[in-house]
Protein backbone atom coordinates (compact mmCIF):
# COMPACT_ATOMS: atom_id res chain seq x y z
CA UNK A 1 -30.02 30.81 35.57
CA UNK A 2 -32.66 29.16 33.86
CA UNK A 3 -31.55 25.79 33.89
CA UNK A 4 -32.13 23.48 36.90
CA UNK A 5 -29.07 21.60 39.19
CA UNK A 6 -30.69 18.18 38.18
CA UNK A 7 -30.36 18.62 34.80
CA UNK A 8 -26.41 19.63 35.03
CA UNK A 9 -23.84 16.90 34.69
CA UNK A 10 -21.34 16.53 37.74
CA UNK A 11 -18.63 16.37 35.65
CA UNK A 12 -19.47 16.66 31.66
CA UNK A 13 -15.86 15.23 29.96
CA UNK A 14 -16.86 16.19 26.66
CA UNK A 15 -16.59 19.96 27.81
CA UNK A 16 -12.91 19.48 28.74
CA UNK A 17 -11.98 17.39 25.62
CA UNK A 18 -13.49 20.25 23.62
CA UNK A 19 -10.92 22.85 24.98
CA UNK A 20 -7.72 20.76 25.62
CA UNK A 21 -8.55 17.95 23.19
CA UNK A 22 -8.38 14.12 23.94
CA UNK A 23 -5.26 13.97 25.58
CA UNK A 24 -6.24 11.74 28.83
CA UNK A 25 -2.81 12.90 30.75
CA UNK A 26 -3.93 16.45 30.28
CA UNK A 27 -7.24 16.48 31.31
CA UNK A 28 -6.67 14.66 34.19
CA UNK A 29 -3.80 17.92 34.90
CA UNK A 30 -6.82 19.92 34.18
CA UNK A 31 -9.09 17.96 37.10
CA UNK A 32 -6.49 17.97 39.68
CA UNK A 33 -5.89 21.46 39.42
CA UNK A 34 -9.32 22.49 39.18
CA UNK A 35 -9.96 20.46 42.46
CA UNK A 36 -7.11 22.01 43.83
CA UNK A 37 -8.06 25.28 43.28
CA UNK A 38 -11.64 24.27 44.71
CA UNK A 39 -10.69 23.40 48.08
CA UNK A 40 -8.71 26.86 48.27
CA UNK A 41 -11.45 28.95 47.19
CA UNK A 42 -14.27 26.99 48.89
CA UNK A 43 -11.74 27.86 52.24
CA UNK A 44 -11.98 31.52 51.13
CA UNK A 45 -15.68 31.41 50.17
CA UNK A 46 -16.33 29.85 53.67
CA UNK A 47 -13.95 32.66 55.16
CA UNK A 48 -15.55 35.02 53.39
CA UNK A 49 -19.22 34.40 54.88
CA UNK A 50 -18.19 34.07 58.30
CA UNK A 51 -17.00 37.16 58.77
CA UNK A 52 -20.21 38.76 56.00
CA UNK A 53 -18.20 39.95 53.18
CA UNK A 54 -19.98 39.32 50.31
CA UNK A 55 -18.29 41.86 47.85
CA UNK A 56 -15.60 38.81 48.78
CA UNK A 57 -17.79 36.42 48.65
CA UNK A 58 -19.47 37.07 45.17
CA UNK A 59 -15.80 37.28 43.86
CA UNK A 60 -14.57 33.93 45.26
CA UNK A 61 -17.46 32.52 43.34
CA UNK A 62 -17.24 33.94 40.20
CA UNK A 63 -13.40 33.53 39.64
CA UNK A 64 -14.21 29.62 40.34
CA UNK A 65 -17.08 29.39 38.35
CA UNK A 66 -15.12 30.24 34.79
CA UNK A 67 -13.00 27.34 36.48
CA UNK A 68 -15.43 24.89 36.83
CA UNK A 69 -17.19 25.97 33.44
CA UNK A 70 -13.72 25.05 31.33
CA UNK A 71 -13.32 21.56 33.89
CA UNK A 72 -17.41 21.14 32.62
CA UNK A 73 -18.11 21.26 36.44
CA UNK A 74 -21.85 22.03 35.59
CA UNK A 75 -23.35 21.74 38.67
CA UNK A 76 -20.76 23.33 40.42
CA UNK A 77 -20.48 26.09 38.14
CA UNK A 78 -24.63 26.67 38.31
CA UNK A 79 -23.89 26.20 42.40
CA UNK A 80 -20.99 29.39 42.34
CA UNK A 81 -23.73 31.03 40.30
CA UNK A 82 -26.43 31.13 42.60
CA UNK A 83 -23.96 31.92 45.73
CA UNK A 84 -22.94 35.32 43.55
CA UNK A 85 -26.88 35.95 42.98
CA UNK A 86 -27.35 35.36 46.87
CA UNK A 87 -23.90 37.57 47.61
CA UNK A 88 -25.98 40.54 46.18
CA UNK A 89 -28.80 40.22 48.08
CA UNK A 90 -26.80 38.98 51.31
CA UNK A 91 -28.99 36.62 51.94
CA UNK A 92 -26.67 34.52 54.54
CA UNK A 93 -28.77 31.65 55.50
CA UNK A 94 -29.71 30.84 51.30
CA UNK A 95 -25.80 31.08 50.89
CA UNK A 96 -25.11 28.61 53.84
CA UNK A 97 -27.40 25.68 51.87
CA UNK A 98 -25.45 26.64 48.74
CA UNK A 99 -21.93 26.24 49.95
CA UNK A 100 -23.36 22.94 51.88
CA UNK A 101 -24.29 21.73 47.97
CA UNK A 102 -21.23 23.24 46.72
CA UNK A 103 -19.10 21.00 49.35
CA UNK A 104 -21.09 17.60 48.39
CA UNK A 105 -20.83 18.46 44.42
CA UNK A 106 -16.65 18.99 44.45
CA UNK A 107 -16.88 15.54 46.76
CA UNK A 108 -19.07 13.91 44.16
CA UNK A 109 -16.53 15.42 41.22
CA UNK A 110 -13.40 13.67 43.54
CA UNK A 111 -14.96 10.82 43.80
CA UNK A 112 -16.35 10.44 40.15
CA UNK A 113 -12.57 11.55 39.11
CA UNK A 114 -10.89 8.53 41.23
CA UNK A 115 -13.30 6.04 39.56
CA UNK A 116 -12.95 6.58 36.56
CA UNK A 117 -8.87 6.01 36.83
């Protein structure tokens, strides 16, 4: 976790061309789902540190992060990162500013997704 947030892309497109090709109808499949699934598991994640289980926790955010990493979510991916490293430690109140960043950066991927239509 060497790299910082601000020099992550929100959403880098050449990562998902790289995997599924350039097939525009496809990767925007690929985006949908992946903010599909993103709302889910951000529900769970949220769940999840309510009620302080972060053996649930650190899960949620790892099996989104290999999401966000094929979508070239970078930001997000380096965000679900840092809430695993903080689900070890159980440090609640570092999580809580995490998820809040998490929340704005799958807003910011929406919105950059709807422009670009």
């Amino acid at each position: 976790m060497n790299t910082q947030p601000d020099e992550l892309k929100t959403l880098n497109r050449s990562t998902i061309i790289d995997l599924v090709g350039d097939e525009p109808d496809k990767i925007k499949k690929f985006h949908s789902e992946f903010l599909a699934q993103a709302a889910s598991v951000l529900k769970t994640i949220v769940k999840s540190f309510n009620i302080n289980d972060f053996g649930e926790l650190k899960s949620q955010a790892h099996f989104l992060k290999t999401s966000a990493r094929a979508v070239g979510a970078e930001r997000s991916a380096y965000f679900l990162e840092t809430i695993e490293h903080y689900s070890l430690a159980k440090n609640k109140a570092a999580i809580k500013q995490v998820i809040i960043k998490l929340n704005s950066e799958f807003i910011a991927i929406k919105k950059e997704l709807t422009n670009g239509e």
